[in-house]
N, C-alpha and C. Protein backbone atom coordinates (compact mmCIF):
# COMPACT_ATOMS: atom_id res chain seq x y z
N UNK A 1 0.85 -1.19 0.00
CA UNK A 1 0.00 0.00 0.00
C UNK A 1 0.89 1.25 0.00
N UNK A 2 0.52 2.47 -0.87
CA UNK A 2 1.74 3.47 -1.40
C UNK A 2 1.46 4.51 0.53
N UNK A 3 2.47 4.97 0.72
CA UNK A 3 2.40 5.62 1.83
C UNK A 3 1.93 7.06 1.66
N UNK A 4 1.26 7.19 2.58
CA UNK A 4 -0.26 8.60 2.17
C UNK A 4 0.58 9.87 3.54
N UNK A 5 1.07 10.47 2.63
CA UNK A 5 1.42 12.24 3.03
C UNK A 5 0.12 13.15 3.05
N UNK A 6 0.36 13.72 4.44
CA UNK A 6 -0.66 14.66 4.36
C UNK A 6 -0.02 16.06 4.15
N UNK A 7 -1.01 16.65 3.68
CA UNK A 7 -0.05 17.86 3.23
C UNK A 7 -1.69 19.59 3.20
N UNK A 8 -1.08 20.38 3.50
CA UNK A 8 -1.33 21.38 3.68
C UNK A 8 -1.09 22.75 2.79
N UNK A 9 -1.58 23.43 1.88
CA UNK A 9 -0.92 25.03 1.77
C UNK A 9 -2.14 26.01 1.35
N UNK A 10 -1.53 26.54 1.63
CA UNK A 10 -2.40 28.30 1.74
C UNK A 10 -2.27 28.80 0.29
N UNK A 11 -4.21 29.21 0.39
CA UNK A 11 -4.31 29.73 -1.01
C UNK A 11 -4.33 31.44 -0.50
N UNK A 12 -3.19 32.09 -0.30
CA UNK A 12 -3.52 33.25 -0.24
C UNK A 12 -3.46 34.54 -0.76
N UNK A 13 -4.42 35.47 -0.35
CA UNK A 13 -5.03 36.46 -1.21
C UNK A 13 -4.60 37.71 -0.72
N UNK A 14 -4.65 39.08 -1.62
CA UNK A 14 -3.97 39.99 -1.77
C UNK A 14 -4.87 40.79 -2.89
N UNK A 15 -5.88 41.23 -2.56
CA UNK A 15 -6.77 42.29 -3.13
C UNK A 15 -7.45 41.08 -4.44
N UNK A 16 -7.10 41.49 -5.55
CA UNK A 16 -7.40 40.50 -6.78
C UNK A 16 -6.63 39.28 -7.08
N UNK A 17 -5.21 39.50 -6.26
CA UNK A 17 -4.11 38.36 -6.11
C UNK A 17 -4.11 37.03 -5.62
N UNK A 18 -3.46 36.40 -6.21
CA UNK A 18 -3.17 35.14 -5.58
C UNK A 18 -1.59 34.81 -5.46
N UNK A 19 -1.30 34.54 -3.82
CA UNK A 19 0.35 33.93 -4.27
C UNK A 19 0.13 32.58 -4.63
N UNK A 20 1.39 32.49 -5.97
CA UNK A 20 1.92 31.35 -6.10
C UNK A 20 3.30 31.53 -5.81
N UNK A 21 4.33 30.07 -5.56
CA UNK A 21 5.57 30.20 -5.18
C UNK A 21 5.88 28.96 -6.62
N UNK A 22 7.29 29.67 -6.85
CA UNK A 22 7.81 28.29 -7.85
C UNK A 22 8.84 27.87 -6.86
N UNK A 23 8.85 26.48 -6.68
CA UNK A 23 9.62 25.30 -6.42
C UNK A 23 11.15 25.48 -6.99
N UNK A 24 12.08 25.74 -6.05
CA UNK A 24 13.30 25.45 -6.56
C UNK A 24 13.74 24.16 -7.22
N UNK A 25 15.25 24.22 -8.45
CA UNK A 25 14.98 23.30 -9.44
C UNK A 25 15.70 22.20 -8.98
N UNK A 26 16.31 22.24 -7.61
CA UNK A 26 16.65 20.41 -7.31
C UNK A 26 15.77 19.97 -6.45
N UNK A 27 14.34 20.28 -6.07
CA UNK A 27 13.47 19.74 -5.53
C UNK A 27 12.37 18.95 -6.43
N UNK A 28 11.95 18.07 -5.56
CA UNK A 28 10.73 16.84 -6.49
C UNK A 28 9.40 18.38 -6.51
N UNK A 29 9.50 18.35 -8.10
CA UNK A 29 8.32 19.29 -8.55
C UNK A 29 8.95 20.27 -8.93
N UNK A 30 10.39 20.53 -9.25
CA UNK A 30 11.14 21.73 -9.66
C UNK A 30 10.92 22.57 -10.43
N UNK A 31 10.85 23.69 -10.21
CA UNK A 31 10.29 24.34 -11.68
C UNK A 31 8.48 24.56 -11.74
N UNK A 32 8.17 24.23 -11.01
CA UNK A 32 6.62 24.18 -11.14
C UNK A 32 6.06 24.92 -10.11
N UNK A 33 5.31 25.95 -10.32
CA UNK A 33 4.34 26.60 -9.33
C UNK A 33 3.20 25.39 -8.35
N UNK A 34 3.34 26.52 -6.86
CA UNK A 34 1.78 25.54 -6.09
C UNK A 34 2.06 26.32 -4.74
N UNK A 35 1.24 26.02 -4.23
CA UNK A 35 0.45 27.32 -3.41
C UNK A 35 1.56 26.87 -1.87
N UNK A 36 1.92 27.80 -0.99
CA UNK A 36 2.62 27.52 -0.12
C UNK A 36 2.53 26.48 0.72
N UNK A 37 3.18 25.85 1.79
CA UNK A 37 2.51 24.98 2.81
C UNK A 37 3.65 23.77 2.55
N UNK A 38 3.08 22.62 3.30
CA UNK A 38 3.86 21.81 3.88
C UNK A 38 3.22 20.49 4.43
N UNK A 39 4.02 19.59 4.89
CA UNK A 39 3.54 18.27 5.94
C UNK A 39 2.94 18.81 7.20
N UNK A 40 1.84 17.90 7.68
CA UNK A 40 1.19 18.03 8.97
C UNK A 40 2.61 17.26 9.86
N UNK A 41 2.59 17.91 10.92
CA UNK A 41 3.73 16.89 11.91
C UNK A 41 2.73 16.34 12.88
N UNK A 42 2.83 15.11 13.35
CA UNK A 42 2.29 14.29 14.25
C UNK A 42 1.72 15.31 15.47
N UNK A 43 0.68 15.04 15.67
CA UNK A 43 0.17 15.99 16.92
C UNK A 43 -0.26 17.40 16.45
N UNK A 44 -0.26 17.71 15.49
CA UNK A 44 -0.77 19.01 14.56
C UNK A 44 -2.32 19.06 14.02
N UNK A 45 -2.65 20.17 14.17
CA UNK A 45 -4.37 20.25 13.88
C UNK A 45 -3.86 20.80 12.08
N UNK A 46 -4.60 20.36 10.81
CA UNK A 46 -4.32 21.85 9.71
C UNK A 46 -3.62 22.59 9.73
N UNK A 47 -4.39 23.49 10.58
CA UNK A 47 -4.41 24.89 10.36
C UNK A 47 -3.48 25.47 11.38
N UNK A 48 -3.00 24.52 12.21
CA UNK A 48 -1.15 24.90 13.21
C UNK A 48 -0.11 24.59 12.28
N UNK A 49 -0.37 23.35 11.21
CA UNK A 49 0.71 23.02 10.64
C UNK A 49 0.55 23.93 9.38
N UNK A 50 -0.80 24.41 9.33
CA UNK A 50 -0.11 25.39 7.98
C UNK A 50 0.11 26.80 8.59
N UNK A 51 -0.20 27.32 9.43
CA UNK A 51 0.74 28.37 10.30
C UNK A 51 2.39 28.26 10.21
N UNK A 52 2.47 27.00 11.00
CA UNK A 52 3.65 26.75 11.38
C UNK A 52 4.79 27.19 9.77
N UNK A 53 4.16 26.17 8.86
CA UNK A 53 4.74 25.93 7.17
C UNK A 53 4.85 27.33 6.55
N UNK A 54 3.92 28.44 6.40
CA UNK A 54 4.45 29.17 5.65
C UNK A 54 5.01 30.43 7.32
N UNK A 55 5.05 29.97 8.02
CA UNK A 55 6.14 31.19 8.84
C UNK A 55 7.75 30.30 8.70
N UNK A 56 7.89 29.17 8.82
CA UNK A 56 9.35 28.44 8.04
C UNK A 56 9.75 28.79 6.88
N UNK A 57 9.23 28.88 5.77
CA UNK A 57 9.18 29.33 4.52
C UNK A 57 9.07 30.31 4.10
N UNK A 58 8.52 31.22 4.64
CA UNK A 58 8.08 32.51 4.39
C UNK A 58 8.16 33.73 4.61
N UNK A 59 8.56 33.32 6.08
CA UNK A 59 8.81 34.01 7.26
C UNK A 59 7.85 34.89 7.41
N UNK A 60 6.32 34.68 7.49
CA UNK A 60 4.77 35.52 8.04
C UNK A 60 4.00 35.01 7.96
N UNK A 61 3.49 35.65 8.89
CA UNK A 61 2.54 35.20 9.36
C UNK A 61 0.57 35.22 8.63
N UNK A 62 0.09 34.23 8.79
CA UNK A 62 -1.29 34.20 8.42
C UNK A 62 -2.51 33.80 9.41
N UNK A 63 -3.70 33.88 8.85
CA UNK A 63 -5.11 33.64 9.41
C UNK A 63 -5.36 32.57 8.51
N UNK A 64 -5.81 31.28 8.77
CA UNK A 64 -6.09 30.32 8.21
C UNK A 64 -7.53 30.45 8.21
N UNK A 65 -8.74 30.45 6.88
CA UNK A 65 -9.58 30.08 6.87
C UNK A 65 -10.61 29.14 6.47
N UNK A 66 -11.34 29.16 5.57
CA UNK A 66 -11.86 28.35 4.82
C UNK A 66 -11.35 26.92 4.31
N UNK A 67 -11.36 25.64 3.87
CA UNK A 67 -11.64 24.89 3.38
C UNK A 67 -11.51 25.22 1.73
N UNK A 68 -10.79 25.40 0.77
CA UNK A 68 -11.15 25.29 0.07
C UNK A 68 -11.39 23.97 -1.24
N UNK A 69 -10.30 23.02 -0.87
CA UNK A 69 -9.97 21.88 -1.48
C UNK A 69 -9.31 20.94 -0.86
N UNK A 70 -9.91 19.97 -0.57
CA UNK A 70 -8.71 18.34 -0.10
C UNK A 70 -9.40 17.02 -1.33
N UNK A 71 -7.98 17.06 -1.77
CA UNK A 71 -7.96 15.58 -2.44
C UNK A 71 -6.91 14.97 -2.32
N UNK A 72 -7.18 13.84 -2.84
CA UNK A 72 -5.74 12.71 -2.75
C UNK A 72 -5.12 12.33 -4.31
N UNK A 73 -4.06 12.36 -4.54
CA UNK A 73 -3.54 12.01 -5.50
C UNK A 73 -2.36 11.18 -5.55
N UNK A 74 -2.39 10.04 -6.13
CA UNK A 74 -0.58 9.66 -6.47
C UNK A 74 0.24 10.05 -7.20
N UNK A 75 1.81 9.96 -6.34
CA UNK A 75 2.80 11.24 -6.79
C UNK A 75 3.96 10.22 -6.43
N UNK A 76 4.79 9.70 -7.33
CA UNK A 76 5.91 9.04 -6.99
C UNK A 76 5.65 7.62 -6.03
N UNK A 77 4.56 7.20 -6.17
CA UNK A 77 4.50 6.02 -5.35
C UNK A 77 3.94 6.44 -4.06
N UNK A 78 3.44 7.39 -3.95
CA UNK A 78 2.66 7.75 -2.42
C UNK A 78 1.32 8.71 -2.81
N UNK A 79 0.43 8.77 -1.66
CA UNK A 79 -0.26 9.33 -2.13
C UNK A 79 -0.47 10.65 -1.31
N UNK A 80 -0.88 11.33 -1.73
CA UNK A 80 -0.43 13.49 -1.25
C UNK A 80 -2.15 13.45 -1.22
N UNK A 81 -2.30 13.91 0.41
CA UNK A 81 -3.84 14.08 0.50
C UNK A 81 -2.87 15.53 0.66
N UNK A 82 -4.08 16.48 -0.57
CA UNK A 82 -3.63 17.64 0.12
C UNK A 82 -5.07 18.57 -0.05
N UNK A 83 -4.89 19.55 1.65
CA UNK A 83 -5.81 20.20 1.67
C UNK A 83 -5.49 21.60 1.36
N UNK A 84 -6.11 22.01 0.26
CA UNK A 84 -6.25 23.55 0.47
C UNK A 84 -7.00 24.22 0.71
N UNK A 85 -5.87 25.22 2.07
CA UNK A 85 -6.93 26.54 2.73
C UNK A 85 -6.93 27.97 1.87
N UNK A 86 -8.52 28.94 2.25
CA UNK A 86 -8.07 30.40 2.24
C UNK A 86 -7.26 30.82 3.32
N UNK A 87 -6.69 32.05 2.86
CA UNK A 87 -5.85 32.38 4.00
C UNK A 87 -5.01 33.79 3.93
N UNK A 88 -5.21 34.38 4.93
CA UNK A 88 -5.33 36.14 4.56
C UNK A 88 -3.72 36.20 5.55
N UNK A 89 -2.65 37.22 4.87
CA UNK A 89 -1.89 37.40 5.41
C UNK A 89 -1.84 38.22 6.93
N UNK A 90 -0.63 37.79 8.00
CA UNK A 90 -1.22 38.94 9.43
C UNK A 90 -0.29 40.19 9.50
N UNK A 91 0.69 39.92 8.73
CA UNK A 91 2.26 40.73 8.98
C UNK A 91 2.27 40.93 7.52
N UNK A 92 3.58 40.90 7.40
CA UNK A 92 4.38 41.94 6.18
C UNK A 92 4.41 40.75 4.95
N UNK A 93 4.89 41.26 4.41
CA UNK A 93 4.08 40.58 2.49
C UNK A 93 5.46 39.81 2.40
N UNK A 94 5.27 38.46 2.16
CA UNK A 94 6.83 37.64 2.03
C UNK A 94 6.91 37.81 0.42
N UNK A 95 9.06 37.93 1.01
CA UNK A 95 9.51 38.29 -0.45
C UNK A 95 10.71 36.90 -0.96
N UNK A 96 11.13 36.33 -0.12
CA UNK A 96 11.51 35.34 0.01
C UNK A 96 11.05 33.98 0.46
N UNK A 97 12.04 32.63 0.31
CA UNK A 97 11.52 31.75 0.41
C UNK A 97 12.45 30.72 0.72
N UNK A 98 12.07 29.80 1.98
CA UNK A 98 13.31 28.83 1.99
C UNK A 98 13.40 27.60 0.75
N UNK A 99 11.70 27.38 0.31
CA UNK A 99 12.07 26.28 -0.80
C UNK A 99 11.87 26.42 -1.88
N UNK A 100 11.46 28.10 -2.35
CA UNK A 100 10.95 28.26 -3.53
C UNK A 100 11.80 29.74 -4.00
N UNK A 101 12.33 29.66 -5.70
CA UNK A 101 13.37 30.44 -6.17
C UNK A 101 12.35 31.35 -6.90
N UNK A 102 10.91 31.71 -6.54
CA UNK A 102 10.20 32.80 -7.17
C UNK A 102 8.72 32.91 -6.43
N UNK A 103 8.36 33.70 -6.04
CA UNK A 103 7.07 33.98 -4.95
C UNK A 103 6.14 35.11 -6.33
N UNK A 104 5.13 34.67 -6.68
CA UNK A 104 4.61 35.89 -7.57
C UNK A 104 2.88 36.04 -7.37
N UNK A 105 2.22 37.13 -7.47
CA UNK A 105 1.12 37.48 -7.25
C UNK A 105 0.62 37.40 -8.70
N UNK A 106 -0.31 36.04 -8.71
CA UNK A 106 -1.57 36.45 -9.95
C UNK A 106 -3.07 36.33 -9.60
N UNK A 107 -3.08 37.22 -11.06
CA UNK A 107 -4.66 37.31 -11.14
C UNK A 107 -5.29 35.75 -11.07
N UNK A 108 -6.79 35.59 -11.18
CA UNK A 108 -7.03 34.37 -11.15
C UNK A 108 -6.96 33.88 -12.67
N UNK A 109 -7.23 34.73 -13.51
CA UNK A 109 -6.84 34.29 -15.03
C UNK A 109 -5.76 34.26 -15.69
N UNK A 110 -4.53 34.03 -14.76
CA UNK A 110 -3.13 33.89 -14.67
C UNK A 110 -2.68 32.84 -14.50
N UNK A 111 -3.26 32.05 -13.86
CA UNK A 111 -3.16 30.87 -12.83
C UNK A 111 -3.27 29.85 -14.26
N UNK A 112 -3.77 29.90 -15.00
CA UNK A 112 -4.05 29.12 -15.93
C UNK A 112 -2.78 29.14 -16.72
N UNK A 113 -2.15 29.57 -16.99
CA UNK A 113 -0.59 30.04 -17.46
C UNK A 113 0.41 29.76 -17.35
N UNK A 114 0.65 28.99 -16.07
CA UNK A 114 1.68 28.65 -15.87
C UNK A 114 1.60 26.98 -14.76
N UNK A 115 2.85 26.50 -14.70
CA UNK A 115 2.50 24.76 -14.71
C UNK A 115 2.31 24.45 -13.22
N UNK A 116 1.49 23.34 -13.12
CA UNK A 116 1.30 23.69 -11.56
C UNK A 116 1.44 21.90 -11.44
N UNK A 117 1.82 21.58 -10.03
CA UNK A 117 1.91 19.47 -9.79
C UNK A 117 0.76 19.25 -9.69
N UNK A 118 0.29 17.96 -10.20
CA UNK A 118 -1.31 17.67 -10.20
C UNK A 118 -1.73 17.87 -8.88
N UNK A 119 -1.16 17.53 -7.30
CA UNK A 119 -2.24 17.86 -6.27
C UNK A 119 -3.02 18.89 -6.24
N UNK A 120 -1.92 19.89 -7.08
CA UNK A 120 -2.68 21.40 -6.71
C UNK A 120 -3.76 21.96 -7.82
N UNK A 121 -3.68 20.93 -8.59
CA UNK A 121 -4.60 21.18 -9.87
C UNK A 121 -5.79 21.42 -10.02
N UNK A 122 -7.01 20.73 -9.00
CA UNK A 122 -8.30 20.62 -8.21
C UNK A 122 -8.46 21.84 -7.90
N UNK A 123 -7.28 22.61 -7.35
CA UNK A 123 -7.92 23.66 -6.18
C UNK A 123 -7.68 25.03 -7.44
N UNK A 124 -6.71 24.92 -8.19
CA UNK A 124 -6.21 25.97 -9.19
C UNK A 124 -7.65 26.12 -10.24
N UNK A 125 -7.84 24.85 -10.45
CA UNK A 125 -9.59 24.54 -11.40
C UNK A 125 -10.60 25.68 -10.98
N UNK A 126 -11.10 25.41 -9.15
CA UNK A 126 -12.15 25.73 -8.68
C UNK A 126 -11.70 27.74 -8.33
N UNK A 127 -10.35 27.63 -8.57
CA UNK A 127 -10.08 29.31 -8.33
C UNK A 127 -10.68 30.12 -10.05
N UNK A 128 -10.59 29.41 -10.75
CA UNK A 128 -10.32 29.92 -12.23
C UNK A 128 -12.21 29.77 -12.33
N UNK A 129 -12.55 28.70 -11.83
CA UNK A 129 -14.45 29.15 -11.64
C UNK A 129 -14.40 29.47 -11.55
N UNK A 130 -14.07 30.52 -9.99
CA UNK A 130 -14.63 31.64 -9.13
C UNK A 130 -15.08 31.11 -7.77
N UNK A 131 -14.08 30.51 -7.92
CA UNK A 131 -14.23 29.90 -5.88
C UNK A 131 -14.17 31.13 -5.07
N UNK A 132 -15.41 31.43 -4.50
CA UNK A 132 -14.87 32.28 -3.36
C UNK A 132 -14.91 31.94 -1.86
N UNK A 133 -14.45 32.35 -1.02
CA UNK A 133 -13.92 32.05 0.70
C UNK A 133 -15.41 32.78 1.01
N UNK A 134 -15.92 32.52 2.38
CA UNK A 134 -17.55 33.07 3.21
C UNK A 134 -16.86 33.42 4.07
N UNK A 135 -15.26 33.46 4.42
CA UNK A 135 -14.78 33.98 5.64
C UNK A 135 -14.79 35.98 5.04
């Protein structure tokens, strides 16, 4: 049975914006845009471990809200449940990144443009509808 990663990242927003981060190019997914975030660690609720993930990465802080997408997909022999949240920044606008060599703000008819890893593909779909957050 393939071993099931849970995984977490923040779809977050910035007036009409959306960050995406690109993946530095010696990491699995190099080169490819997807929304910030990370592994749940044992004893973690969501929405601590996606706190926790983009203040490591990011260095700022957020408000985790909404639900917007969890699915499961296989990726290298495992399978990536990943959930994506809304999620409104609390502090200062990150310009850097520990795992990603480009952080960029698009529109939602942007998003379509550029290459994204299938987990995040579901949630990139329902943004380009017009998913919106009730928070």
């Amino acid at each position: 049975m393939p071993m099931l990663i849970s995984v977490v990242a923040a779809v977050i927003t910035r007036g009409d914006r959306i960050l995406a981060c690109r993946r530095n190019a010696g990491r699995e997914a190099g080169g490819l845009w997807e929304f910030p975030g990370g592994k749940i660690e044992s004893g973690e609720s969501p929405a601590e471990a996606l706190v926790r993930e983009i203040r490591e990465e990011l260095g700022v802080g957020i408000q985790v809200g909404e639900l917007l997408h969890r699915g499961s997909t296989p990726v290298n022999g495992r399978i990536v449940d990943l959930r994506c949240y809304w999620a409104s920044l609390t502090d200062a606008t990150p310009s850097t990144s520990t795992d990603h060599d480009a952080l960029r703000w698009f529109r939602r008819d942007e998003l379509r443009d550029i290459e994204w890893p299938e987990p995040d593909r579901p949630a990139v779909a329902l943004l380009l509808d017009g998913a919106r957050t009730n928070a």
